[in-house]
Protein backbone atom coordinates (compact mmCIF):
# COMPACT_ATOMS: atom_id res chain seq x y z
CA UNK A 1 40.37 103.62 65.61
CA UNK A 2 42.86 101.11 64.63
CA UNK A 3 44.50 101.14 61.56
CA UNK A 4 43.41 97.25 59.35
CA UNK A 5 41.06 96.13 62.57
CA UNK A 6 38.29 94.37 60.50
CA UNK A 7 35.21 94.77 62.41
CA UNK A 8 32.40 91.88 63.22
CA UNK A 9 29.98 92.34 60.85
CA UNK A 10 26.39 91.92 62.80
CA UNK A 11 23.17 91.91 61.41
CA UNK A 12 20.64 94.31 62.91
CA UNK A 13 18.44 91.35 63.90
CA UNK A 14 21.33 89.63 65.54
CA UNK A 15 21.68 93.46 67.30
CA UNK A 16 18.74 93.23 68.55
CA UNK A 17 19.36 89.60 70.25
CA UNK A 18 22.70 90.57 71.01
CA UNK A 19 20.40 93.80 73.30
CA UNK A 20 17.71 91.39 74.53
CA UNK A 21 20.70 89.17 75.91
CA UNK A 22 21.25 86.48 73.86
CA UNK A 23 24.40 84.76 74.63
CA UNK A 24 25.30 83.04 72.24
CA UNK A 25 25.56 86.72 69.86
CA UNK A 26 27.24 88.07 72.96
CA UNK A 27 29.70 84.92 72.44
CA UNK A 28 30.43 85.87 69.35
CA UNK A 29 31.64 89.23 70.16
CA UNK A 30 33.59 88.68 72.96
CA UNK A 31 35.49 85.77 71.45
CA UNK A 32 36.05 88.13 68.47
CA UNK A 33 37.23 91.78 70.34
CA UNK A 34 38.39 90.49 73.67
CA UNK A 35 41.73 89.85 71.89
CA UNK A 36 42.01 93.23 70.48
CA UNK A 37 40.88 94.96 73.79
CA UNK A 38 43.23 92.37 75.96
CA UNK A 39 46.24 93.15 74.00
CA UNK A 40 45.10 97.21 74.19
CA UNK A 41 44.85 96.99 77.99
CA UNK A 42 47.98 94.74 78.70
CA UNK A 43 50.17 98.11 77.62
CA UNK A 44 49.35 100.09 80.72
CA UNK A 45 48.34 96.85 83.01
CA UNK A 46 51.71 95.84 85.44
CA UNK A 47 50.93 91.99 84.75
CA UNK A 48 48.46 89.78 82.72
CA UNK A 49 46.43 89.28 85.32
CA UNK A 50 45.33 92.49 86.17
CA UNK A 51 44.77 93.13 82.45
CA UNK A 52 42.87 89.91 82.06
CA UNK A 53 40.62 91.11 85.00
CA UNK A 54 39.91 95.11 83.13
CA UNK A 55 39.30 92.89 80.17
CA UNK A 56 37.09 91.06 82.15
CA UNK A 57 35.21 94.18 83.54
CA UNK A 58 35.09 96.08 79.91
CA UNK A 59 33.00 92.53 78.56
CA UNK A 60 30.57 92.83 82.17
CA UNK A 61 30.59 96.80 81.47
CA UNK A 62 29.45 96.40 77.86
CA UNK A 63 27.13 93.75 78.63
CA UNK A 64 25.28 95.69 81.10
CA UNK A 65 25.22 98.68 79.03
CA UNK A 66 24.09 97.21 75.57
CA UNK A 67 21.33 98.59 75.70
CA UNK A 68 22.31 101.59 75.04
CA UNK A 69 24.36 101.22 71.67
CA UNK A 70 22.91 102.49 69.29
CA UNK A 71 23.41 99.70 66.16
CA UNK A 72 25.84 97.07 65.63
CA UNK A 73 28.16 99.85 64.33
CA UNK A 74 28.72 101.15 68.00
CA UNK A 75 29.84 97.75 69.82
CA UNK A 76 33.74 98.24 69.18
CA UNK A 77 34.06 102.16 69.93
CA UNK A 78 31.75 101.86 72.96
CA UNK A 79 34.18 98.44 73.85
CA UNK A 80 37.33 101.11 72.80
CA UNK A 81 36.06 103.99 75.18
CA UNK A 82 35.60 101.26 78.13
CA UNK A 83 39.01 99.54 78.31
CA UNK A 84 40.68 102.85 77.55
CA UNK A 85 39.29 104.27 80.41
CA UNK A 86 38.93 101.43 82.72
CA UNK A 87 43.00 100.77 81.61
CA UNK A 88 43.79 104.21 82.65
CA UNK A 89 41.72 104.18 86.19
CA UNK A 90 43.75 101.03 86.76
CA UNK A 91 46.92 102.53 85.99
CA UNK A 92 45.74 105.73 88.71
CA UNK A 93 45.03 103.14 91.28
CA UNK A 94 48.30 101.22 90.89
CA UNK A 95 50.16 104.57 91.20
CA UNK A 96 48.05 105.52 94.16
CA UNK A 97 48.58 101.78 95.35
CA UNK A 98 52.61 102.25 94.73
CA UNK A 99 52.97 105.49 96.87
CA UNK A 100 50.78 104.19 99.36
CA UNK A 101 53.43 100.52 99.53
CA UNK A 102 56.03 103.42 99.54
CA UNK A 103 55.06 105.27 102.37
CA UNK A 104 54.36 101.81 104.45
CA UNK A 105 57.84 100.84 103.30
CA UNK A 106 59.16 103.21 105.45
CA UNK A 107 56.81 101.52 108.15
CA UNK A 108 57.82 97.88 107.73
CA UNK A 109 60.78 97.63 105.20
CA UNK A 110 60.73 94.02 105.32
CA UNK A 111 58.21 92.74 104.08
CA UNK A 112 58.29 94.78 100.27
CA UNK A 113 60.23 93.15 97.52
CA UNK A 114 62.42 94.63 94.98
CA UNK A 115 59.71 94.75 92.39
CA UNK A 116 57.09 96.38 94.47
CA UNK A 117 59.96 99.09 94.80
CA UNK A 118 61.50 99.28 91.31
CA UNK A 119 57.05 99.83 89.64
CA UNK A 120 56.72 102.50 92.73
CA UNK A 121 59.47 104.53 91.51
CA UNK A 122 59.33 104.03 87.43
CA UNK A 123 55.31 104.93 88.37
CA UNK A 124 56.77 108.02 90.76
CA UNK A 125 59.23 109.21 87.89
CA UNK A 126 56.35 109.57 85.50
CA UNK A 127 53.85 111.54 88.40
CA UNK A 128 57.10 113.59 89.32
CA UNK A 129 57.65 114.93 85.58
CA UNK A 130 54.28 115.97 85.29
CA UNK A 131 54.43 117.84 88.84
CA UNK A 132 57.44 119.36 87.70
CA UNK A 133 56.28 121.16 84.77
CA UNK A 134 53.60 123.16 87.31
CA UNK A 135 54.23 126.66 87.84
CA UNK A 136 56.67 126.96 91.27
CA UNK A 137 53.52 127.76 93.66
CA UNK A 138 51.01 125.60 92.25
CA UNK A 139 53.73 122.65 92.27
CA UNK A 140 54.75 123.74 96.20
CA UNK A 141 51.12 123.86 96.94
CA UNK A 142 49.93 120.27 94.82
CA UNK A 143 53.09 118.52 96.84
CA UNK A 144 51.72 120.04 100.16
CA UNK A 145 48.60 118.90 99.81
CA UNK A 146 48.63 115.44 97.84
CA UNK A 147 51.90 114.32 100.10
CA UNK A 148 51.89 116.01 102.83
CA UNK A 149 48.38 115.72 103.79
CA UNK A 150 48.12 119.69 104.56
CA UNK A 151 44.82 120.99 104.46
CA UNK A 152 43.82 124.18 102.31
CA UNK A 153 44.24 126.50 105.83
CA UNK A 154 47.93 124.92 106.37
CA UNK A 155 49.05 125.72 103.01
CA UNK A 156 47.53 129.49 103.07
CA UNK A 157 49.47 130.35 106.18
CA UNK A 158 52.41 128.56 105.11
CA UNK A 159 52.23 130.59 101.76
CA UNK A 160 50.68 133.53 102.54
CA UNK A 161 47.57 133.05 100.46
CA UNK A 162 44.40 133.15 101.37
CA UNK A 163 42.69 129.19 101.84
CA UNK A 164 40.05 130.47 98.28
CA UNK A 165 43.76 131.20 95.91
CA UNK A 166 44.82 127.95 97.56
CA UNK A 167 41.87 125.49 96.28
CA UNK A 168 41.97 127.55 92.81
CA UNK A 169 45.86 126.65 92.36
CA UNK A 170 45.15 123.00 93.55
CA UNK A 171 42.11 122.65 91.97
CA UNK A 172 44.30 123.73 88.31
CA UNK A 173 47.28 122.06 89.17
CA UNK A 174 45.12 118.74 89.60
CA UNK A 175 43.09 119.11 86.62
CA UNK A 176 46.52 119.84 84.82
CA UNK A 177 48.34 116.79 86.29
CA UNK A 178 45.02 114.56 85.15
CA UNK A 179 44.99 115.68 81.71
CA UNK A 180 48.90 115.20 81.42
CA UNK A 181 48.69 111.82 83.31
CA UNK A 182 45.46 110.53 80.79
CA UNK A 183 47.57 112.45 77.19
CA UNK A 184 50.81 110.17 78.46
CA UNK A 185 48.70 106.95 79.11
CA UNK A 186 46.40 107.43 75.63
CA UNK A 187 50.28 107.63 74.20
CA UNK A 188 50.74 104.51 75.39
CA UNK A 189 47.57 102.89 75.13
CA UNK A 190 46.21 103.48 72.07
């Protein structure tokens, strides 16, 4: 939670309203979190406007799923666990959308900007680190297969492994490089 954040102080009949879709309660707590979950989401979005729009989706998100909250208690860590994750799947797909604008770049070299190229390699720094602190095989065999585009056989002949040890070092390596990716991002986010 945050440290001084004064919660909205709803009334369990005004709960209920706020469930059976009454707008005007629903006003009330937007206008009264989306500040607090803007200014949350804004420190992993690239620009305001992508962090207006996750803002924007957390409020449609929580609105479709009021239902089930269980008491008036449970609107701001329900809105919390929303914009924290829907911040950090919008951080993966701008770092999947950077290498992607990367590897085109090499394509058509004209038509990307400084900018696009400067937030695909601060976003490629911060991927590489991660990679880097995999064991030697599992980091050969992550790179081989997430930029290389070699399938599970490929990498077993190439390595000597059979294609099962192959998946079981990607599949770690990947669930290692998630949870290091989501610990750096909640750093930042919250």
């Amino acid at each position: 939670m945050i440290a001084g954040l004064k919660h909205i102080s709803i009334s369990m009949d005004d709960f209920l309203l706020l469930q059976a879709g009454d707008q005007s309660i629903f006003g009330i707590v937007f206008n009264y979190y989306q500040p607090i979950i803007y200014f949350k989401v804004r420190q992993l979005c690239k620009s305001d406007s992508d962090a207006e729009e996750v803002t924007q989706e957390v409020f449609i998100e929580f609105y479709l799923k009021r239902m089930q909250l269980s008491g008036p208690e449970a609107i701001f860590p329900f809105l919390f666990a929303i914009s924290r994750r829907m911040a950090i799947s919008n951080f993966r797909k701008s770092l999947v959308r950077s290498n992607y604008l990367q590897s085109l770049q090499h394509t058509w070299p004209e038509s990307f900007s400084l900018q696009e190229e400067l937030d695909g390699k601060e976003l490629q720094v911060i991927l590489e680190s991660i990679i880097e602190q995999l064991p030697p095989q599992q980091q050969a065999i992550y790179r081989r297969s997430k930029f290389e585009d070699q399938s599970y056989q490929e990498i077993a002949d190439e390595e000597g492994l059979s294609k099962n040890t192959v998946r079981n070092h990607l599949s770690l390596a990947s669930k290692f490089v998630r949870f290091k990716l989501d610990k750096i991002l909640s750093i930042f986010f919250f």
